[in-house]
Structure formats: structure tokens, C-alpha cells
Protein backbone atom coordinates (compact mmCIF):
# COMPACT_ATOMS: atom_id res chain seq x y z
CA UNK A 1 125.27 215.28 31.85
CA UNK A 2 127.18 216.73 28.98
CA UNK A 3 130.84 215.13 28.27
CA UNK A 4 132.24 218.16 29.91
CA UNK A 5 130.54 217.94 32.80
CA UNK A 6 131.40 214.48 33.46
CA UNK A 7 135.11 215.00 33.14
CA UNK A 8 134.90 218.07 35.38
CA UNK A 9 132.81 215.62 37.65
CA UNK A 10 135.55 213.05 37.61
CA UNK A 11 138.31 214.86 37.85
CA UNK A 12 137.32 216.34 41.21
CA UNK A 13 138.82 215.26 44.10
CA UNK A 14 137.13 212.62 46.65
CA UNK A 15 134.54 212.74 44.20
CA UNK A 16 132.30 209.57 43.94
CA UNK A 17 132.99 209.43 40.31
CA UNK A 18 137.18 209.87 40.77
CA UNK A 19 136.87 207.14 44.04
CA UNK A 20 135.38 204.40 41.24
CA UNK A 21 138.08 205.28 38.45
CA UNK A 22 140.54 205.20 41.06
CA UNK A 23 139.16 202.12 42.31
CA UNK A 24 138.16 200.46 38.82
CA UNK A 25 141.59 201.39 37.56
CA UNK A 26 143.83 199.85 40.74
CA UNK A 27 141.96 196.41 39.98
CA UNK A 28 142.89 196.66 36.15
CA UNK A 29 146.72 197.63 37.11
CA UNK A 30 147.04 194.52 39.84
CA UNK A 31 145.03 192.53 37.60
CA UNK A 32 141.85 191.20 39.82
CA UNK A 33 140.25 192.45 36.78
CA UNK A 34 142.16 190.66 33.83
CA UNK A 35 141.65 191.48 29.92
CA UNK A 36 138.55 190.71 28.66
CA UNK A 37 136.90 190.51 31.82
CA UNK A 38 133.35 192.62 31.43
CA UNK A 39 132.82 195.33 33.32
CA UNK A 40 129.08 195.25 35.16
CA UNK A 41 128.25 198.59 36.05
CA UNK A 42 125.46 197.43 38.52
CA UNK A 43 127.36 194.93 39.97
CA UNK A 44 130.77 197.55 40.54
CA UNK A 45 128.25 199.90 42.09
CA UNK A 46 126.78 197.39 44.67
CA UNK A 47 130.32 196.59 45.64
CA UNK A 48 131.56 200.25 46.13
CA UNK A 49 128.47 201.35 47.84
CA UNK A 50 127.62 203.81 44.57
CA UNK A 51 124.69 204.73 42.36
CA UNK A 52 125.61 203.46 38.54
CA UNK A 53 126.42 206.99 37.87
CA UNK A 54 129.86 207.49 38.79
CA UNK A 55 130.89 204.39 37.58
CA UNK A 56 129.65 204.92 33.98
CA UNK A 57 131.62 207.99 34.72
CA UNK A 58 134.47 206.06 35.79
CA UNK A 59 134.15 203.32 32.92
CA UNK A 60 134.07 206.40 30.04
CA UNK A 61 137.51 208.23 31.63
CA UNK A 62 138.98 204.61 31.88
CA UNK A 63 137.59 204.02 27.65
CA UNK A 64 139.92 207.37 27.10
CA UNK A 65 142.72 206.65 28.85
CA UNK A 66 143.39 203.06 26.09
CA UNK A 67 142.45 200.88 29.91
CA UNK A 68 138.75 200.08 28.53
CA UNK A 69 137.15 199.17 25.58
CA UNK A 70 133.68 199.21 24.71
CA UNK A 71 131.79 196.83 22.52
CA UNK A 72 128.11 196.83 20.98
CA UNK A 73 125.93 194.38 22.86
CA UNK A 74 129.08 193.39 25.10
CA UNK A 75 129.64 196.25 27.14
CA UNK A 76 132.22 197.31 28.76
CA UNK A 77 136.07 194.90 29.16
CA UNK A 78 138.89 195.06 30.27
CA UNK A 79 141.23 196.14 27.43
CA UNK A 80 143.40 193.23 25.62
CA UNK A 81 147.33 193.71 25.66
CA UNK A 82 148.41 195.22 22.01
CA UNK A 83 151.68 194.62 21.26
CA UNK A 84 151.99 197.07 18.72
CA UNK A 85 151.20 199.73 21.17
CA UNK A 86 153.48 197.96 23.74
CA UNK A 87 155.95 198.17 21.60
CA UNK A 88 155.50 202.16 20.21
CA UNK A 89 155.02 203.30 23.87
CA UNK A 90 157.72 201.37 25.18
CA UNK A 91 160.36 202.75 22.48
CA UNK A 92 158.83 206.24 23.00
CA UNK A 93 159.13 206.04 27.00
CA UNK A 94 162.96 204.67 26.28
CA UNK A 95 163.40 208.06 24.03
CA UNK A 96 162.00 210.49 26.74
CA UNK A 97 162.63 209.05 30.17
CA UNK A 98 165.61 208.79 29.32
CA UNK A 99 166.43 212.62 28.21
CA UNK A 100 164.57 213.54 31.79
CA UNK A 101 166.29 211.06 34.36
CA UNK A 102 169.35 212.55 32.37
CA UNK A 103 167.77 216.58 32.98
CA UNK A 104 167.09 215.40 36.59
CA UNK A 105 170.37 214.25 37.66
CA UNK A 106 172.11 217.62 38.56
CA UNK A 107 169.01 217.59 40.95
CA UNK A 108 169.14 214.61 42.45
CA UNK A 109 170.72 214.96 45.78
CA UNK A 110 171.76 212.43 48.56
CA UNK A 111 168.72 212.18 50.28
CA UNK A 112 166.94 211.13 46.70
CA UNK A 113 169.60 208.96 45.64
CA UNK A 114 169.42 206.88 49.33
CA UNK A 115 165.41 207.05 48.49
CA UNK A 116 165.90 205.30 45.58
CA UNK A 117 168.62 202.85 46.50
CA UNK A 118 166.28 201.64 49.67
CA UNK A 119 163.49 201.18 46.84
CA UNK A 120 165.79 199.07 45.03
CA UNK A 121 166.71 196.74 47.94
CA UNK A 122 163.01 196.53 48.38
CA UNK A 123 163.02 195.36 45.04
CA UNK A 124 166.22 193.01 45.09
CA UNK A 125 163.93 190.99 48.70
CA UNK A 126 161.06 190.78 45.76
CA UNK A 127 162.75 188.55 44.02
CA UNK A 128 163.41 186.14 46.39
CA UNK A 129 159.38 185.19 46.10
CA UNK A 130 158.55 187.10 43.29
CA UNK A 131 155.27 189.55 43.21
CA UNK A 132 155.23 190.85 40.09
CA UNK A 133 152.79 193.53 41.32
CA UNK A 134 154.81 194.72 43.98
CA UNK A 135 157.72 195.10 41.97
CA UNK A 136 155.90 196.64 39.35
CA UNK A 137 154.53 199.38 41.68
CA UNK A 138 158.44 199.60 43.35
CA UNK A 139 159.76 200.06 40.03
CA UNK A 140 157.66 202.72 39.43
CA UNK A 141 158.15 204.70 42.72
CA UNK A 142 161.91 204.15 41.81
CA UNK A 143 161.44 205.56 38.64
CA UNK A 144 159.83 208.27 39.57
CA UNK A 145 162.71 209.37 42.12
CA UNK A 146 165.35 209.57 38.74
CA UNK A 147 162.85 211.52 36.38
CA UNK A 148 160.57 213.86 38.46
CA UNK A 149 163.40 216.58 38.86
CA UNK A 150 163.04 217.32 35.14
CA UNK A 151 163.07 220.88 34.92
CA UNK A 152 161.41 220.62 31.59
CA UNK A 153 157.65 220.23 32.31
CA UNK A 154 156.82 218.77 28.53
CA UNK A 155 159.01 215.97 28.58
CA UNK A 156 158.05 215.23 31.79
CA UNK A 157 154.36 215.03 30.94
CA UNK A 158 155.31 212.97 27.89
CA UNK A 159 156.83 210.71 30.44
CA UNK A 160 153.70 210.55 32.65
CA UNK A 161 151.39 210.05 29.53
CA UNK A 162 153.21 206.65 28.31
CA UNK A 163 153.37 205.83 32.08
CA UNK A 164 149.86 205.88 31.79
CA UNK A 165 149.61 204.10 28.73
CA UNK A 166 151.68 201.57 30.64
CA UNK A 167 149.14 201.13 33.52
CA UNK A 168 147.28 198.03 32.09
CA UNK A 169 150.08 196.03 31.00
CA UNK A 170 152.86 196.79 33.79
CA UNK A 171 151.20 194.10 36.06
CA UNK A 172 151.53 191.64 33.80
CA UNK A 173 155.28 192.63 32.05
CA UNK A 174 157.31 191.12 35.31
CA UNK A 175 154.83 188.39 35.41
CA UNK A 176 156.07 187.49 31.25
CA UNK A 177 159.27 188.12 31.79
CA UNK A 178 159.83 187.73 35.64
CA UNK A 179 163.81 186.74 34.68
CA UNK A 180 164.36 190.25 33.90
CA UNK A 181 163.65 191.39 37.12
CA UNK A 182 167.05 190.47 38.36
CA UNK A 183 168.47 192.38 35.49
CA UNK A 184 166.47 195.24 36.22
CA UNK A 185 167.17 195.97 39.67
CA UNK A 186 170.89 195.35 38.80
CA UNK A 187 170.72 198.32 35.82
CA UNK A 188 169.04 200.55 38.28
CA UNK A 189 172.11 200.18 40.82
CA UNK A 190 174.43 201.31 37.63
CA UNK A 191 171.86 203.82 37.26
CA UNK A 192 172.58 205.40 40.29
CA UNK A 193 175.95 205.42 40.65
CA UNK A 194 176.58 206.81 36.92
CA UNK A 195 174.28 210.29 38.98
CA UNK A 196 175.73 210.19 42.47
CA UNK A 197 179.40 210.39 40.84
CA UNK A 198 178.20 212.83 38.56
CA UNK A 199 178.60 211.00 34.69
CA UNK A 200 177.99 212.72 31.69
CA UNK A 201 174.41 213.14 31.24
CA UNK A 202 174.82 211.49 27.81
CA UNK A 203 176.07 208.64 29.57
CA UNK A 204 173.12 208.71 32.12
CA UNK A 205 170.63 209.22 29.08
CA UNK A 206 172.11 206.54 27.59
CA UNK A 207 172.07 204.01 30.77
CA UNK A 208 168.40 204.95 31.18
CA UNK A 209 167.25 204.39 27.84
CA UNK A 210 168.80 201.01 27.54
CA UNK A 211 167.56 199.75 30.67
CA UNK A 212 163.67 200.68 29.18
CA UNK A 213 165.16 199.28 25.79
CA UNK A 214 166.09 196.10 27.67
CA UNK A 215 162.71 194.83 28.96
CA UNK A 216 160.79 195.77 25.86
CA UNK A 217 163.87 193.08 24.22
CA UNK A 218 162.94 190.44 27.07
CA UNK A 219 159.07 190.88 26.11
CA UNK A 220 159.17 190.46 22.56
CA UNK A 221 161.97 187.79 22.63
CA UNK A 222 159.51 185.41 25.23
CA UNK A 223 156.61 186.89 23.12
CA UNK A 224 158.67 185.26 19.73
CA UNK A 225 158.53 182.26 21.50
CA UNK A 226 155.14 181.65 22.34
């Protein structure tokens, strides 16, 4: 199968090869499978109930996507955590989640807003006896409330992409830095009350990229420290 085929094979829907990326890639994000950890392809394919196929399938979208890497006579792991590219894709997310949570806002009506708030609650009970998965995944679905009524579809893609980049390491941010959590849930509050009274949308760019800025502070100050 050429390389073309194979991504037109994955990317279909209910496909075997899409139901073992999405099911390789959900135990990379809530970290069953951990970096380093080798990826069998024999031994995934007993477990879903698939030929090797898909999976290899699978494995070569996940190499792509940064969530894989792929060494001689190793095989297949779980890619490491690179702080460099923590670091540029969290600075880049700041820049352009920021400029579309700040596009979105005029969109955002009452109904979204009280979406997002109950999110955040869910969030505030996480923290009582913290899951850093949960709140990861809850962060996200708040997120996603602010920033997908950008009516500009580039920046939003750009905002999906270092999402994306994002997916191997969000598991484990909360779980390095679980004391900004608190911090977090507190900004996104702010967050909404700077849209439902209708702020300046430099004022809600600004809010939004600071509260991205803020965690990637957190991380490398406890990464300084180990």
C-alpha cells in the first residue's frame, strides 16, 4: 500500500486503521502507554481484535503527528517529552489562542458562557482529589468553548495543530505542575467574565495569552528545579 493510500485508509471513518490510531493515541494522551514504552504491533493487534495492518497504519500517522518515534532495531516508542518543543509550541499556542478566544468572544453567547463555567466547576471538584487526566481533558473541552467561534478558519487550525502537538505531553503537564491547577481554573473564571461583560478584545487577548503563558512559567520553573 502506497503512503497515500494508507493515509486515505486511515483517515476514513470507523475504519480499522482510524479505530487503532484512535485507540493507540487515547493510551499515549492518558498515559497507560508512557514515553519510551515500545510499541508491539503484534501484541496491540491481539488486544484490539486486528490484523497488524492497521496498526502499522496507525503507528506511521501517530510517527507524523511528533506522538511516535521510530528507531532502527528498536521499533516503535512512545515519544520522549522535548522541552524545546514544549516550550516553542507552548509560546506559539499563547500567541494564537489567544488572538481567537479574543475573535470568538462577540460570539460567545449565554448558553456557551454557562457551558463553560459548568466545565470549570467540574474542574474546581478535580482538585479536591486531583486527576490530572481528567482535568487535562476538562481543560480542553473548556478551551475549546472560548476559541472555536473564531471566524478566522487559519488561526483556528493553527490552534488545533499545537493542540495536537500538545496531545502527548498534556497528561503529564497537571501531573508536573498539579499546583497550577488551582491557578488555572481561577484565570479561566476571569476569563469569562472579561467576555460575558463584553471587555476589550485586547484585554481578552491579553487574559488568554497569559493564562497559556502562565503554565508554560510553572513547567519550566519546577523543570529548573529538578
Amino acid at each position: 500500500m502506497t503512503d497515500t493510500a494508507t493515509d486515505l485508509a486511515a483517515a476514513t471513518p470507523g475504519s480499522k486503521s482510524e479505530q487503532a490510531y484512535q485507540a493507540v493515541k487515547a493510551r499515549i494522551v492518558e498515559g497507560t502507554y508512557t514515553p519510551g514504552y515500545r510499541l508491539v504491533l503484534g501484541s496491540i493487534a491481539k488486544d484490539l481484535g486486528f490484523s497488524v495492518v492497521p496498526v502499522r497504519e496507525a503507528i506511521r500517522r501517530l510517527e507524523a503527528e511528533g506522538l511516535v518515534t521510530f528507531e532502527r532495531n528498536v521499533g516503535a516508542t512512545v515519544a520522549g517529552i522535548d522541552p524545546t518543543e514544549y516550550l516553542y509550541t507552548m509560546q506559539t499556542l499563547s500567541i494564537v489562542e489567544g488572538a481567537a478566544t479574543a475573535m470568538s468572544a462577540p460570539l460567545i453567547d449565554a448558553t456557551a458562557i454557562a457551558r463553560a463555567r459548568a466545565v470549570n466547576q467540574e474542574m474546581r471538584e478535580c482538585l479536591d482529589h486531583f486527576d490530572p487526566v481528567r482535568f487535562t481533558r476538562l481543560n480542553q473541552d473548556f478551551h475549546s468553548v472560548l476559541f472555536e467561534h473564531c471566524p478566522n478558519p487559519h488561526i483556528l487550525d493553527l490552534v488545533h495543530r499545537g493542540w495536537n502537538r500538545l496531545a502527548s505531553l498534556r497528561s503529564s503537564t497537571f501531573r508536573f505542575v498539579p499546583g497550577r491547577a488551582r491557578d488555572s481554573v481561577d484565570e479561566h473564571e476571569n476569563l469569562l467574565k472579561l467576555i460575558e461583560t463584553g471587555a476589550d478584545a485586547d484585554d481578552i487577548e491579553k487574559a488568554a495569552r497569559l493564562h497559556r503563558s502562565a503554565t508554560l512559567d510553572a513547567y519550566l520553573a519546577q523543570a529548573n528545579n529538578l
